[in-house]
Protein backbone atom coordinates (compact mmCIF):
# COMPACT_ATOMS: atom_id res chain seq x y z
CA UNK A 1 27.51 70.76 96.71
CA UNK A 2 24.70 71.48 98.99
CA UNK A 3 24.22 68.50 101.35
CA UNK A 4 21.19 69.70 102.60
CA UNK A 5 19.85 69.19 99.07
CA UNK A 6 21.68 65.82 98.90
CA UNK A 7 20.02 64.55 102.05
CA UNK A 8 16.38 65.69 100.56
CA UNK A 9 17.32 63.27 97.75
CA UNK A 10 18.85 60.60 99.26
CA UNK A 11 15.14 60.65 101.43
CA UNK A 12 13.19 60.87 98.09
CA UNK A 13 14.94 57.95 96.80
CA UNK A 14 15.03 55.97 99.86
CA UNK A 15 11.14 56.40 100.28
CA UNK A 16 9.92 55.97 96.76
CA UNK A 17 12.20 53.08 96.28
CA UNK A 18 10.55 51.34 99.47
CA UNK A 19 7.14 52.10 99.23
CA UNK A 20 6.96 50.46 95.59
CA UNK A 21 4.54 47.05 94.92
CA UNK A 22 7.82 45.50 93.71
CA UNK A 23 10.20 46.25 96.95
CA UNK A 24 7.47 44.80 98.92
CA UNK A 25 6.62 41.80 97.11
CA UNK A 26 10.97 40.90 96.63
CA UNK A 27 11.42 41.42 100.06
CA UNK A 28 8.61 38.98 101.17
CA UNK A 29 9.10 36.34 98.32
CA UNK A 30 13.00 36.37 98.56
CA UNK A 31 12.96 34.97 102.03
CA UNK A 32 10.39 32.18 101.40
CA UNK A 33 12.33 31.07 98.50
CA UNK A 34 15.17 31.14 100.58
CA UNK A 35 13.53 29.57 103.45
CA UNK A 36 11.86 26.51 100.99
CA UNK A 37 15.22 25.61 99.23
CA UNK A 38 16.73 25.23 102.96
CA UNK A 39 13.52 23.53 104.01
CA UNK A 40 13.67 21.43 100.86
CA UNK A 41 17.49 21.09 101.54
CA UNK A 42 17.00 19.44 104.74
CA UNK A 43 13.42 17.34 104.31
CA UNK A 44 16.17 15.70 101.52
CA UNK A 45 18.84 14.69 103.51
CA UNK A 46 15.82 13.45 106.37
CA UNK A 47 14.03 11.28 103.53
CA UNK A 48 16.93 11.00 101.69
CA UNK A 49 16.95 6.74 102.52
CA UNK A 50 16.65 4.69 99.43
CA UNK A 51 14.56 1.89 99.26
CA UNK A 52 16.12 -1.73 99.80
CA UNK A 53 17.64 -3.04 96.77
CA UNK A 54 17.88 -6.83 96.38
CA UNK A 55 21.29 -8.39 94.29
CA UNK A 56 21.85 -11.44 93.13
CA UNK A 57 25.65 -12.35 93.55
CA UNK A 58 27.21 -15.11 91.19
CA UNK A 59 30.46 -15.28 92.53
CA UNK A 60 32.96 -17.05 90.91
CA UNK A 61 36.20 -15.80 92.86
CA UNK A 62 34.97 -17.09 96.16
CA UNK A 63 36.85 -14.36 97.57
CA UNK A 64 34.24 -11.56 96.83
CA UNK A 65 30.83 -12.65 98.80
CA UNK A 66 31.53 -12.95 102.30
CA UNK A 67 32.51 -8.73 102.21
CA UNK A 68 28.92 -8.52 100.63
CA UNK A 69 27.03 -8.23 104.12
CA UNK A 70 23.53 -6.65 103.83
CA UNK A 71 22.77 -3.16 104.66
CA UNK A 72 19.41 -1.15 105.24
CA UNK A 73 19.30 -0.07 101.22
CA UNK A 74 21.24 -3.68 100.00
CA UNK A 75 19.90 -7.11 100.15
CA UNK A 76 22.44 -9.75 98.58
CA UNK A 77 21.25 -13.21 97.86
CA UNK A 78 23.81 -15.94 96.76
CA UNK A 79 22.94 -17.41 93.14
CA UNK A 80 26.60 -18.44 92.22
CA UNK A 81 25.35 -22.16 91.72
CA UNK A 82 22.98 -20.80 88.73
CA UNK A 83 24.30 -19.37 85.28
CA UNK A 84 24.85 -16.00 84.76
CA UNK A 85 21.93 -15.57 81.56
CA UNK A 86 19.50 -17.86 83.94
CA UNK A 87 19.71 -14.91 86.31
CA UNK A 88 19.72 -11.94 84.32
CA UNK A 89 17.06 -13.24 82.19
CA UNK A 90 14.82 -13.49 84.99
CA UNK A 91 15.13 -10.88 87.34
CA UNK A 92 11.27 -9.51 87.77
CA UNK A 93 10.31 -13.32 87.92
CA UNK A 94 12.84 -13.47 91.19
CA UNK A 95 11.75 -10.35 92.20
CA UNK A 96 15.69 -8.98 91.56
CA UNK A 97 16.83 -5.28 91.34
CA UNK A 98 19.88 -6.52 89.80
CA UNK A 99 22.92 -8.93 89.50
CA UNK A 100 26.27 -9.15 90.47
CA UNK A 101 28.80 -11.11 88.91
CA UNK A 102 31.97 -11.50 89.47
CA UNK A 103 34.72 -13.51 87.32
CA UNK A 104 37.12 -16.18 88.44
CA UNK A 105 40.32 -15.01 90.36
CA UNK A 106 42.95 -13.89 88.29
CA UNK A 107 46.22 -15.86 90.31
CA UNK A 108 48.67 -13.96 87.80
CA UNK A 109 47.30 -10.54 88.54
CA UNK A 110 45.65 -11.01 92.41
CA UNK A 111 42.32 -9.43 91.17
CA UNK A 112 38.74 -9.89 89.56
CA UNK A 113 37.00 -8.76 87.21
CA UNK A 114 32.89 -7.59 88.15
CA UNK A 115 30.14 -6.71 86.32
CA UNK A 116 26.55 -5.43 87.72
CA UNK A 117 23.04 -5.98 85.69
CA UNK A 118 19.95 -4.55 86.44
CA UNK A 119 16.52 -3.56 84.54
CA UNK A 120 17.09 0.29 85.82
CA UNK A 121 20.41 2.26 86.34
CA UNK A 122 21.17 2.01 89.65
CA UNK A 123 22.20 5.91 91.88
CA UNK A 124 25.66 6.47 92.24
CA UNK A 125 25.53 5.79 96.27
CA UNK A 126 24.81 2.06 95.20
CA UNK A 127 27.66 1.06 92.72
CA UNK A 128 30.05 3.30 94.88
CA UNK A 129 28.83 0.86 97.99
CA UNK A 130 29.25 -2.06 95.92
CA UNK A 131 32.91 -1.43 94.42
CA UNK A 132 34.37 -0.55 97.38
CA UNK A 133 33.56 -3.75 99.01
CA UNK A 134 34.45 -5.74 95.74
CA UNK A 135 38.36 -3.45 95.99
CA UNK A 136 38.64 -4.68 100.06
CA UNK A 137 37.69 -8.07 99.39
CA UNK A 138 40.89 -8.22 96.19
CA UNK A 139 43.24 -5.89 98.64
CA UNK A 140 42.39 -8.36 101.98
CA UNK A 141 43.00 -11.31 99.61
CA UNK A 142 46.51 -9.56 98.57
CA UNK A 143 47.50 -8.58 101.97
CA UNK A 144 47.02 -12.42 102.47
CA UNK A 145 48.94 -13.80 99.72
CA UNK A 146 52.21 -12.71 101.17
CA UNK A 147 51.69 -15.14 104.35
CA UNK A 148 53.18 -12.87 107.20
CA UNK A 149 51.64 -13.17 110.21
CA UNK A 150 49.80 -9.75 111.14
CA UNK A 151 50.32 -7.86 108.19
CA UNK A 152 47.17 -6.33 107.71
CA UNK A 153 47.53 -5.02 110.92
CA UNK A 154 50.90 -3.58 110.01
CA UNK A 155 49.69 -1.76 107.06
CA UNK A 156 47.21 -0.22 109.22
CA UNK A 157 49.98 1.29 111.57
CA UNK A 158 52.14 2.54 109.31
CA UNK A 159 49.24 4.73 108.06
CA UNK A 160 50.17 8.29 109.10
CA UNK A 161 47.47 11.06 110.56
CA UNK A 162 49.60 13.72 111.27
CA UNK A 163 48.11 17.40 111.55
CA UNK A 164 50.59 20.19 110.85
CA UNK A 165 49.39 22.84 113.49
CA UNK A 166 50.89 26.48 112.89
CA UNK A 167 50.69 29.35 115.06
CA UNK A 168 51.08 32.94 114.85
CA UNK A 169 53.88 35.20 116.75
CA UNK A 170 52.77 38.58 118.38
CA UNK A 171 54.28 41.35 118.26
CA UNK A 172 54.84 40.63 121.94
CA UNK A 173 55.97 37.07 121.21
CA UNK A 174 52.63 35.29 122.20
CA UNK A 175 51.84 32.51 120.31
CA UNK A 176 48.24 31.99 119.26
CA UNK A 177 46.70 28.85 117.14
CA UNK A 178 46.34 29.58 113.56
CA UNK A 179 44.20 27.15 111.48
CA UNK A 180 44.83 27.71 107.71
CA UNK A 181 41.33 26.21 106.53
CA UNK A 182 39.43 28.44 108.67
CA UNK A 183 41.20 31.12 107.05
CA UNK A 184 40.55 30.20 103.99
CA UNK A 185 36.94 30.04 104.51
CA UNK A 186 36.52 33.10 105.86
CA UNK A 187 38.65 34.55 102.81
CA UNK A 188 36.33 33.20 99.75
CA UNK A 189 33.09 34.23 102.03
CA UNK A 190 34.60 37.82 102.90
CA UNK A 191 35.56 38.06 99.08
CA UNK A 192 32.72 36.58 97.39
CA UNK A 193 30.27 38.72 99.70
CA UNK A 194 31.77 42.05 98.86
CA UNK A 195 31.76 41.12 94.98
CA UNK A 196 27.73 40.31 95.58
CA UNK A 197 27.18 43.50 97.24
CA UNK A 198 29.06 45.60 94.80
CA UNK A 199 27.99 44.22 91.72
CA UNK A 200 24.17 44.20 92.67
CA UNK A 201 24.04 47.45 94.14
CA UNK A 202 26.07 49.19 91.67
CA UNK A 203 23.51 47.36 89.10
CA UNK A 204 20.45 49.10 91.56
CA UNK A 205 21.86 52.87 90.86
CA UNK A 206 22.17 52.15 86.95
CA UNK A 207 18.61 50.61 86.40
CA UNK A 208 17.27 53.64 88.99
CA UNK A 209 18.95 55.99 86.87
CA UNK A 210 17.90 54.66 83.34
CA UNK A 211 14.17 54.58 85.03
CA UNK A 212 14.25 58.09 85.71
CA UNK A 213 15.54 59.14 82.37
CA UNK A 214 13.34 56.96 80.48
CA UNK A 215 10.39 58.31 81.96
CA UNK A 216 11.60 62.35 81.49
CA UNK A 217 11.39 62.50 85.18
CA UNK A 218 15.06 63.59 85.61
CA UNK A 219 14.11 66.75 83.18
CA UNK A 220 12.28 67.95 86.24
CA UNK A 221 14.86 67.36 88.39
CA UNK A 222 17.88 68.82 87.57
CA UNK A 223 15.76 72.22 87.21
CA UNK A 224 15.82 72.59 90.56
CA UNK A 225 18.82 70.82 91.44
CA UNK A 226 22.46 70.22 90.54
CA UNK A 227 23.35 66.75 88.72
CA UNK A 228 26.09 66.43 90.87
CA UNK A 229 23.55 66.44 94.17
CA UNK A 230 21.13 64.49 91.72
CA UNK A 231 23.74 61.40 91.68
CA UNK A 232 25.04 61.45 94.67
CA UNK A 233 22.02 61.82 96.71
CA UNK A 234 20.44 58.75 94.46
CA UNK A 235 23.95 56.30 95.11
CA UNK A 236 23.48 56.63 98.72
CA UNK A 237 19.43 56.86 98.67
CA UNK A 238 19.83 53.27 96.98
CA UNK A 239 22.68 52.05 98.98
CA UNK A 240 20.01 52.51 102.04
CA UNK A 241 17.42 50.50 99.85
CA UNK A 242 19.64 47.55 99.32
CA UNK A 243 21.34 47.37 103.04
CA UNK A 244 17.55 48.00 104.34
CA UNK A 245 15.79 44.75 102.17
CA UNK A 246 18.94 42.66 102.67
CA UNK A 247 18.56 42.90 106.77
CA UNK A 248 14.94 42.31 105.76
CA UNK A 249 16.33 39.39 103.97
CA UNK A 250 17.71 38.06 106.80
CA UNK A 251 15.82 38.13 109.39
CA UNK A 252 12.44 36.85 107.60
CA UNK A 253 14.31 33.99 105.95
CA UNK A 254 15.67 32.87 109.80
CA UNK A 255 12.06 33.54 110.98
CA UNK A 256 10.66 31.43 108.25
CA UNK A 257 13.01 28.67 108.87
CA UNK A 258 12.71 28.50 112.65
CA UNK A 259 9.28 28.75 112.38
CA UNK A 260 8.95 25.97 109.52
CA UNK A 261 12.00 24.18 111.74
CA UNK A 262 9.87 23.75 114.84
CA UNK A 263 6.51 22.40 112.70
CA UNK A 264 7.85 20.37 110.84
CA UNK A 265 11.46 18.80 113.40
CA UNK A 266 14.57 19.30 112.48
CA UNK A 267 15.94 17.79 115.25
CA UNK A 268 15.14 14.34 113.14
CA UNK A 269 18.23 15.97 111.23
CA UNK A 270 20.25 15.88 114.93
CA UNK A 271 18.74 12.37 115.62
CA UNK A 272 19.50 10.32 112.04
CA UNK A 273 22.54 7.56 111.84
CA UNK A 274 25.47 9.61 110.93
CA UNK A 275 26.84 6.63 108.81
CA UNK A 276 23.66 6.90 106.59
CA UNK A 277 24.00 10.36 106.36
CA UNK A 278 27.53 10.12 105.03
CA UNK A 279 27.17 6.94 102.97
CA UNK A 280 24.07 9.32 101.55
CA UNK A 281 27.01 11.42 100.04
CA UNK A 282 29.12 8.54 98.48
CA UNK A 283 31.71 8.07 101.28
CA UNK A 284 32.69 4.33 101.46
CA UNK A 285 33.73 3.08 104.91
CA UNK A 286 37.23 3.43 105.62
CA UNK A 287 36.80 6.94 104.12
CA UNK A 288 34.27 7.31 107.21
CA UNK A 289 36.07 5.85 109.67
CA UNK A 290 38.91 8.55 108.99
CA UNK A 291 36.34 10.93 109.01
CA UNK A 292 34.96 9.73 112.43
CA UNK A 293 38.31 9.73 114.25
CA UNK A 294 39.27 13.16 113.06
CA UNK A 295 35.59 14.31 114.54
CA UNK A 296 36.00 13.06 117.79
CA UNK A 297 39.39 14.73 118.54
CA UNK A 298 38.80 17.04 120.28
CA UNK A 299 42.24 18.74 120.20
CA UNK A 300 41.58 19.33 116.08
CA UNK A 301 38.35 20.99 117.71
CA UNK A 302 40.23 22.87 120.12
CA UNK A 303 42.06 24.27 117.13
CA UNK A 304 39.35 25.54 115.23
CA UNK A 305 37.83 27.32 118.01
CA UNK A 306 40.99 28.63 119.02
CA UNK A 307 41.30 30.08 115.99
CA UNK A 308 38.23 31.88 115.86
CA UNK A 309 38.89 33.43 118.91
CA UNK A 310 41.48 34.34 118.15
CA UNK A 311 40.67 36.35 114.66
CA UNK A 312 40.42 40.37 114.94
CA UNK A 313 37.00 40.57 114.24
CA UNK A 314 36.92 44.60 115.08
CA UNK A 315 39.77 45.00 112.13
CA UNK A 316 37.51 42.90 109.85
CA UNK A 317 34.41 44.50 110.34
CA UNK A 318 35.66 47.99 110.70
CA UNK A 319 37.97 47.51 107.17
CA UNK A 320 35.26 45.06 105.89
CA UNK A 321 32.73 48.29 105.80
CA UNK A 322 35.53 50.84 104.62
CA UNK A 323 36.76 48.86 101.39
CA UNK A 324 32.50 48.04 100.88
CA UNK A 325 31.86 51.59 100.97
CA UNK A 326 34.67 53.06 98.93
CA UNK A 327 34.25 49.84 96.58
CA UNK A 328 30.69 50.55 96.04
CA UNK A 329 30.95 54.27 95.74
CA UNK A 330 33.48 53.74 93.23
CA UNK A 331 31.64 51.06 90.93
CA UNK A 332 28.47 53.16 91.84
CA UNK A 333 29.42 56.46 90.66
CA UNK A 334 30.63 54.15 86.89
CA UNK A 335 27.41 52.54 87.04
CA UNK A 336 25.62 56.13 87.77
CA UNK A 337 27.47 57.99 84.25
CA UNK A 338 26.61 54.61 81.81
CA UNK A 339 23.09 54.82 83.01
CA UNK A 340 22.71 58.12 82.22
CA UNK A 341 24.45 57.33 79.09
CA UNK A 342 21.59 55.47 77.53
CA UNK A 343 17.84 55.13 77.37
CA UNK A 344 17.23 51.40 78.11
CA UNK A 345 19.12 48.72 80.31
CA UNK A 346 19.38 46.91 76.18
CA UNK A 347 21.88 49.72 75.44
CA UNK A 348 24.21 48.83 78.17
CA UNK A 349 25.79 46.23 77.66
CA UNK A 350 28.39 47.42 75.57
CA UNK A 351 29.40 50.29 77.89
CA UNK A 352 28.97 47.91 81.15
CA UNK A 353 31.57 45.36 79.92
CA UNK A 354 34.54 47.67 81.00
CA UNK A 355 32.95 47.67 84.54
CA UNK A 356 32.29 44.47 84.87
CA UNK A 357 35.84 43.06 83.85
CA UNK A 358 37.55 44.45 86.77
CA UNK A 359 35.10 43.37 89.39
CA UNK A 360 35.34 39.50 87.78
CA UNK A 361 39.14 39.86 87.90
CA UNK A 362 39.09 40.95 91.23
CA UNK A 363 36.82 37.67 92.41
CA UNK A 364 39.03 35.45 90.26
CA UNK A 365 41.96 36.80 92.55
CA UNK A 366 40.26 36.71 95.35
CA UNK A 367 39.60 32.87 94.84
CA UNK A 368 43.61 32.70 94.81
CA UNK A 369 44.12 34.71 97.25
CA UNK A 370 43.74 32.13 100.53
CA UNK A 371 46.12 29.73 98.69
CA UNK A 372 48.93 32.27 98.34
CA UNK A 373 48.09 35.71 100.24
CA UNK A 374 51.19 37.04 99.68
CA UNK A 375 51.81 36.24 95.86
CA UNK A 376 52.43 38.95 93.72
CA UNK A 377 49.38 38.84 91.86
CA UNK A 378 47.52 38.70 95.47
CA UNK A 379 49.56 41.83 96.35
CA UNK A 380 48.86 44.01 93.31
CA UNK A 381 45.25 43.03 93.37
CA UNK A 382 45.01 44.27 96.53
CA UNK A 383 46.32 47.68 95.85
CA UNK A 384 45.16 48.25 92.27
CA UNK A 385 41.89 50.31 93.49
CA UNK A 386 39.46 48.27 90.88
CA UNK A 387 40.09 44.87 92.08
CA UNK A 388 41.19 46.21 95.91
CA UNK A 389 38.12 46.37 97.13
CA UNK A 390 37.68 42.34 97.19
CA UNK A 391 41.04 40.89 96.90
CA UNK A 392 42.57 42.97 100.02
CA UNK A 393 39.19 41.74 101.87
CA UNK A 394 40.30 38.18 101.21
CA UNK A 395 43.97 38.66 102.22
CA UNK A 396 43.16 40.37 105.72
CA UNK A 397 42.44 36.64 107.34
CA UNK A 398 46.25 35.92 106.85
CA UNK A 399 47.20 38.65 108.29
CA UNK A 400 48.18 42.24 105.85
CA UNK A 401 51.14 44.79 106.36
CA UNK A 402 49.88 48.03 107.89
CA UNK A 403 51.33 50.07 105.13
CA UNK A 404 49.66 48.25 102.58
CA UNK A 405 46.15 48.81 104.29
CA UNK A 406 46.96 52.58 104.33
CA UNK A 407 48.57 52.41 100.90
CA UNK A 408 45.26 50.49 99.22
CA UNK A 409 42.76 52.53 101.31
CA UNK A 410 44.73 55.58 100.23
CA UNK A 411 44.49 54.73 96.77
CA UNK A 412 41.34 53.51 96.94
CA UNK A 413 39.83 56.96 97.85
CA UNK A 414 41.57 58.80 95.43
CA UNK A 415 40.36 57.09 92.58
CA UNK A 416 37.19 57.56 93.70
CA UNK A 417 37.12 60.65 94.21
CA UNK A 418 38.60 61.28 90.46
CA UNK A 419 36.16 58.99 89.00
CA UNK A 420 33.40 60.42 91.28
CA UNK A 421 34.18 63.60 89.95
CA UNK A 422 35.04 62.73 85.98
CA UNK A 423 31.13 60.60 86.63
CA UNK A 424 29.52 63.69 87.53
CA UNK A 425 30.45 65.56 84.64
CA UNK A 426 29.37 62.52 82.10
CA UNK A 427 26.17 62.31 83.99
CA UNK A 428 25.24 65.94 83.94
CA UNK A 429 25.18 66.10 79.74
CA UNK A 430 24.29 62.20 79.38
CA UNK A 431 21.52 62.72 81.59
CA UNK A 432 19.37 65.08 79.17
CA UNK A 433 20.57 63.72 75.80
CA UNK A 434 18.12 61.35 74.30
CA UNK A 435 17.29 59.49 70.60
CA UNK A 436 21.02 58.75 70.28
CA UNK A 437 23.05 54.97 71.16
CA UNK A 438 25.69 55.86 73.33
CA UNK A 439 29.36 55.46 72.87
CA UNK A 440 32.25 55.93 74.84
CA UNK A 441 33.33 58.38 72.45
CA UNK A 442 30.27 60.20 73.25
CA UNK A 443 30.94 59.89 77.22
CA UNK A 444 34.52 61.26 76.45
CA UNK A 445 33.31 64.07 74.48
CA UNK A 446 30.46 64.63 77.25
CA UNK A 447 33.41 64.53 80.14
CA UNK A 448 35.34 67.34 77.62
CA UNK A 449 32.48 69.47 77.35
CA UNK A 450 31.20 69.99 80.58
């Protein structure tokens, strides 16, 4: 191959691509789409306050009411002296939301029974409120039925919050701080961002290379040069495309927001009640207070910083880029032969499912992966070279056996070289063959031929 001709090409394609109406116009909108669902996101959770509800309560435990205390979105108003139908009946003329009621004690069973009315369905965050207040008034009542002094209290101390904290062992013997859930974060994002890239860029070369053939431009082409140099050189032209609009992507979406941020101010977002914002997301109180406590320790916080320090980000990056380079050049140089294969992106779909079966297995694995990195399905996704790509991204947080980096690199390589190679051959017959539906009997016979 002559690379000088390669890097020609990979120019052409990098410049036409770019300079299109429809580049320019996806990498503007993309980032204020972006930048208004985050916007959007946010001005939620900031106006996200419901307006005050007012309940009627008729209480016939006498246990229930005194937990209903009133909130900033829930008004309760005794009616238990009335009958239930009075109320219901007439809840616009009382200017009601709703009523409560609640049933007589059960002595047998130390519980009640509770029913809410109201002229519209009340949100979720509401009846969630409401229940759990209805479950601590029954459990309060049970804890006093048993007439030990204290108990309550009891049951609150025998309540265990212990944190399992692991560490890691050197080869030197140092120990450093390990947190599991950060590495299991940074597993899924590491995996499911290498199945985005790979996926939609390998999708880019196809549709590039279907364009070109639709429109007879590749006849002109490959007149002057090889197919080989014709594929390769458009794979790595588009690979610039992509990597160039998704850094565009990036930084115009952050400019947007911090821009829109400072207008419109966030720090309302900093400044609101953190018990509203968690009651906003269905999280009764005791659920909070848990919540609260593990926040303010600031050993748990210790943890998680120590183990992000602690992570070796030059292994991650450095391997992160080899397995999405080899990945994509693998998936690109498929993508590359089926688009030559046919005349339309309709025509695809039949040849494409083979491709895409591997890269969904691989993200299904990868999904596993951070709950048992060194399973056996974990390993063998990790070296198979179809699936490696993601699943041995999504092991590396827990920590991989140097031979089996080498071993799934290794492999990795190889097959693309062969399938680089058995790619160029389809793609230099498929290429000029037209009024004909593709099969992969017909790519078999093409890879035979040539």
């Amino acid at each position: 191959m002559n690379f000088k001709t390669i890097g020609i090409i990979i120019s052409r394609e990098y410049l036409n691509k770019v300079k299109k109406k429809s580049f320019i116009w996806t990498t503007l909108l993309v980032p204020i789409l972006v930048a208004g669902l985050t916007i959007g996101i946010m001005l939620a959770v900031i106006n996200s306050k419901e307006k005050t509800k007012t309940i009627a309560v008729v209480d016939q435990s006498g246990i229930v009411l005194p937990y209903l205390t009133d909130s900033e979105t829930i008004s309760f108003q005794d009616f238990s002296s009335m009958p239930l139908d009075t109320v219901k009946n007439n809840l616009s003329v009382m200017n009601l939301d709703g009523v409560l009621s609640v049933g007589p004690l059960d002595s047998l069973e130390k519980t009640v029974s509770a029913d809410l009315y109201s002229s519209k369905p009340f949100g979720m965050e509401l009846t969630d409120n409401v229940n759990s207040r209805i479950n601590r008034a029954v459990e309060d009542y049970r804890i006093s039925s048993y007439n030990i002094e204290g108990l309550d209290q009891i049951l609150k101390n025998v309540k265990a919050n212990v944190h399992l904290r692991s560490y890691t062992l050197g080869e030197d013997g140092e120990e450093k701080i390990s947190e599991a859930g950060v590495y299991s974060i940074l597993s899924m994002v590491l995996g499911i961002f290498l199945f985005m890239f790979i996926t939609l860029f390998g999708g880019m070369v196809m549709s590039a290379v279907i364009e070109e053939k639709s429109s007879r431009v590749v006849e002109v082409l490959v007149s002057s040069v090889k197919a080989t140099e014709l594929m390769f050189g458009k794979i790595i032209g588009i690979a610039l495309v992509a990597l160039t609009q998704f850094l565009l992507w990036l930084l115009l979406s952050g400019a947007i927001i911090g821009i829109a941020g400072g207008i419109i101010g966030f720090d309302k977002l900093a400044g609101q009640n953190p018990t509203e914002m968690v009651n906003t997301m269905g999280v009764d109180a005791d659920q909070l207070e848990a919540m609260t406590a593990q926040m303010n320790d600031e050993s748990e916080l210790s943890v998680v910083l120590s183990t992000l320090q602690n992570l070796p980000y030059g292994q991650l990056i450095g391997l992160f880029l080899v397995y999405f380079v080899f990945g994509y050049l693998l998936y690109a140089s498929m993508f590359a032969a089926i688009g030559s294969a046919v005349e339309n992106e309709g025509d695809t779909q039949q040849l494409q499912l083979p491709l895409t079966i591997p890269l969904m297995l691989g993200y299904i694995i990868a999904l596993y992966a951070f709950r048992a990195p060194d399973s056996s399905i974990a390993f063998w996704g990790s070296i198979i070279p179809f699936t490696s790509p993601i699943v041995m991204i999504s092991r590396l947080p827990f920590g991989v056996p140097t031979w089996e980096i080498i071993l799934s690199i290794v492999l990795l390589v190889i097959t693309f070289i062969v399938f680089a190679w058995a790619s160029a051959k389809i793609y230099k017959v498929g290429i000029l063959m037209f009024g004909k539906k593709s099969t992969w009997k017909d790519l078999w016979k093409w890879f035979r031929q040539s």
